[in-house]
Protein backbone atom coordinates (compact mmCIF):
# COMPACT_ATOMS: atom_id res chain seq x y z
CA UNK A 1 -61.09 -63.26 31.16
CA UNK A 2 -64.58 -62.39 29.85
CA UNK A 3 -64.24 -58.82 31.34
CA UNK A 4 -60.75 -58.15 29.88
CA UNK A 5 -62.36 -59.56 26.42
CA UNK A 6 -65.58 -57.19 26.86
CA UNK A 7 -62.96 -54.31 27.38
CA UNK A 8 -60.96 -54.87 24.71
CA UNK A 9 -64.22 -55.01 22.51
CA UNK A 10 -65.07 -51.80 24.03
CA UNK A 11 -61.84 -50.21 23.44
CA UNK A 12 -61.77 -51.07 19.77
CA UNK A 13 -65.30 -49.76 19.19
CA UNK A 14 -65.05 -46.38 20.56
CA UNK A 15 -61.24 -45.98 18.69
CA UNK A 16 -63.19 -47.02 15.71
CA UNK A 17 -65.89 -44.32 16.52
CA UNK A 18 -63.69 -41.92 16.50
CA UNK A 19 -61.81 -42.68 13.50
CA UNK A 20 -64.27 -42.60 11.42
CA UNK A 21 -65.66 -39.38 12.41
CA UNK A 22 -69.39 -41.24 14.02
CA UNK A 23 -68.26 -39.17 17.75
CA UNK A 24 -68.08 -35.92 15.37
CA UNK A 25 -71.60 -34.37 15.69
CA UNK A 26 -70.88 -32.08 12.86
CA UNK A 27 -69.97 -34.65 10.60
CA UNK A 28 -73.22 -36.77 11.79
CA UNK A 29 -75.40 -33.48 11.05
CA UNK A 30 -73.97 -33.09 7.58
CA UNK A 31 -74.62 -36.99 6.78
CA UNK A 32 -78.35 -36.49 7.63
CA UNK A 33 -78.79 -33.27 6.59
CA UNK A 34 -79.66 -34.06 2.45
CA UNK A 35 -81.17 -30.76 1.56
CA UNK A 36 -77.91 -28.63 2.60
CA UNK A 37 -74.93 -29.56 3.43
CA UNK A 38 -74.65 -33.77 2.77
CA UNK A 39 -71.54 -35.64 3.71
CA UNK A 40 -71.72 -38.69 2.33
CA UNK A 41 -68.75 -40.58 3.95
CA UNK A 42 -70.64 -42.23 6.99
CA UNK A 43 -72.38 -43.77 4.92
CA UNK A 44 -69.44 -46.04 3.88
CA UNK A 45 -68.90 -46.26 7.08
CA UNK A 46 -72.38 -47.79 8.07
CA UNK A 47 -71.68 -49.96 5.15
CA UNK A 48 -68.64 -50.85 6.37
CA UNK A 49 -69.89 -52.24 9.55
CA UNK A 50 -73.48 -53.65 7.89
CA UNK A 51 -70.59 -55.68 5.76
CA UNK A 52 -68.27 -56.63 8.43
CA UNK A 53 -71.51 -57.93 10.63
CA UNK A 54 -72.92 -59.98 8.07
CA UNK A 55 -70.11 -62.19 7.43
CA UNK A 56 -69.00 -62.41 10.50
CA UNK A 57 -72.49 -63.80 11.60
CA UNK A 58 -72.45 -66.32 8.64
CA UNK A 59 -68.68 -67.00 10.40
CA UNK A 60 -70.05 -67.30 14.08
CA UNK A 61 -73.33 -68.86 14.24
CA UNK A 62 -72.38 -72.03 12.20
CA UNK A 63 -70.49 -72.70 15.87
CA UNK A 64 -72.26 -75.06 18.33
CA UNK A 65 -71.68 -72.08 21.02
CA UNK A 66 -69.55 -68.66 21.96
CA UNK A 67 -66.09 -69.20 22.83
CA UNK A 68 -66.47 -67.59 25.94
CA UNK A 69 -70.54 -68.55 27.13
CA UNK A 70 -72.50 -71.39 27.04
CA UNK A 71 -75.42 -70.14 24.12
CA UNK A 72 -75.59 -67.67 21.26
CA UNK A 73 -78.60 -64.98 22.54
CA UNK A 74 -80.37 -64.51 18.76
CA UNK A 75 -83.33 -62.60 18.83
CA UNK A 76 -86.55 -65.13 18.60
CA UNK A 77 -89.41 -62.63 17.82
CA UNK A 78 -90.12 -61.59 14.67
CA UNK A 79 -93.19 -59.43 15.29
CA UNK A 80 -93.12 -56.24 14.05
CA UNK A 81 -94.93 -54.08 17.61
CA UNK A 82 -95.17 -50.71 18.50
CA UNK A 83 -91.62 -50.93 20.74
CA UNK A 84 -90.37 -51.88 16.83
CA UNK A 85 -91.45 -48.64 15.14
CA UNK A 86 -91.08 -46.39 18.43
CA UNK A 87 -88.04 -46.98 19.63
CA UNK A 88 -85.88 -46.49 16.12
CA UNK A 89 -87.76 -43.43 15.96
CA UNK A 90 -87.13 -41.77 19.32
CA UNK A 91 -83.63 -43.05 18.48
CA UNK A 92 -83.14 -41.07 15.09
CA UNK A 93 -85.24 -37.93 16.48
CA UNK A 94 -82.59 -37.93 19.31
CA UNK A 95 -79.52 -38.47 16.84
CA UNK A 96 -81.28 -35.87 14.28
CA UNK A 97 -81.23 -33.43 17.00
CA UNK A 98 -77.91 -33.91 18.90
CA UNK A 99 -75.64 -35.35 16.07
CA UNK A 100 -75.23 -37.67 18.88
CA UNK A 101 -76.10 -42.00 19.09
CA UNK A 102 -74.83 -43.30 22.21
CA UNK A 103 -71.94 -45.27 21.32
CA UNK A 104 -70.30 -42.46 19.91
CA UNK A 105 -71.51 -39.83 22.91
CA UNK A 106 -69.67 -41.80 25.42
CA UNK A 107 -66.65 -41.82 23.17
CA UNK A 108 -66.70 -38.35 22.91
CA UNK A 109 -67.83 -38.05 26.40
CA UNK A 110 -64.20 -39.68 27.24
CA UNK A 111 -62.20 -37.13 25.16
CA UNK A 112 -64.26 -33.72 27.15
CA UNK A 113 -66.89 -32.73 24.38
CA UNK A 114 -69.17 -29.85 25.81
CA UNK A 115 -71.91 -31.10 24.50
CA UNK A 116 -72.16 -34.60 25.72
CA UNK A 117 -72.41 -33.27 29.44
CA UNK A 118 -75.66 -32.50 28.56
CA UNK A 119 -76.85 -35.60 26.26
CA UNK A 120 -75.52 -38.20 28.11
CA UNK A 121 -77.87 -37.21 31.07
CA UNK A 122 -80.17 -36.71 29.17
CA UNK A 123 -79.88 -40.58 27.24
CA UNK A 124 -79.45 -42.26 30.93
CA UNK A 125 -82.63 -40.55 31.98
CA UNK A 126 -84.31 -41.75 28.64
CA UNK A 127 -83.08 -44.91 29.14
CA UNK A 128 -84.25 -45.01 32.62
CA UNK A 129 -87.68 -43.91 31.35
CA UNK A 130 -87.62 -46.64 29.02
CA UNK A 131 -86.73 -49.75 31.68
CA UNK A 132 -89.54 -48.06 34.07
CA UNK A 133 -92.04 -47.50 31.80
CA UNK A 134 -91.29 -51.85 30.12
CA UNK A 135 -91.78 -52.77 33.59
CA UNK A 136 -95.17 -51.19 34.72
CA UNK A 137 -96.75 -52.37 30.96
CA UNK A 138 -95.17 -55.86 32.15
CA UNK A 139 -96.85 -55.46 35.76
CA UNK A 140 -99.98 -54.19 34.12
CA UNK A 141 -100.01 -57.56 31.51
CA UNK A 142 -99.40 -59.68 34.56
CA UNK A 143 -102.20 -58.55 36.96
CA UNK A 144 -104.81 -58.42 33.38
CA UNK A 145 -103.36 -62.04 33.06
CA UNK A 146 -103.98 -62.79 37.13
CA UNK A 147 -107.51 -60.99 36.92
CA UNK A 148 -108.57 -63.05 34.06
CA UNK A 149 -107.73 -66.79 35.17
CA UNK A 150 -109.58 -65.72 38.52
């Protein structure tokens, strides 16, 4: 049941995506691009969702628990890090670039685009990169740690 649920999520999301023109990379491109030629519109749809999120969090977390799992997972740091700043930068570099976020490239990805078969690659391998590179600075921590209580 929690697969069929997840799917159905899924499917709704990427329709939406396309809908509102977020899998167009032209479109994207013409939102961010407010020296030339500026599209406005996603920007009601970001505000759309921003909306839509925020109540339905108010909505949700009053619950003891998720329908369908046994704890809400809510972020518990607060610290603003380097991964903080980084990350949401290597993010909008890579949407700046490609017109592409990955939500929308596997969407469009799905209907054939020619120019997800090279970004979607190329966000795997990133992401990839990312999980290896958290995991040797988490080995590293852990044998400073060891080295120090010895």
């Amino acid at each position: 049941m929690n697969l069929l649920i997840q799917l159905v999520c899924g499917l709704v999301f990427g329709v939406g995506l396309v809908i509102s023109g977020m899998a167009d990379p032209a479109k994207v491109l013409n939102f961010l691009d407010l020296a030339g030629t500026w599209d406005p519109s996603l920007a009601f749809v970001m505000a759309g969702a921003v909306l839509v999120t925020a109540i339905g969090y108010r909505l949700v977390l009053v619950r003891p628990q998720p329908l369908f799992a046994p704890a809400f997972l809510v972020p518990a740091r607060r610290a603003i890090d380097a991964r903080v700043i980084v990350g949401p930068a290597i993010f909008g570099i890579g949407w700046g670039l490609s017109g592409f976020c990955p939500g929308p490239a596997l969407t469009t990805l799905g209907l054939g685009a020619a120019g997800t078969l090279a970004f979607v690659p190329a966000m795997l391998a990133g992401m990839a990169a990312g999980r290896w590179l958290g995991a040797v600075k988490a080995g590293q921590a852990a044998a400073a740690t060891a080295l120090a209580e010895t």
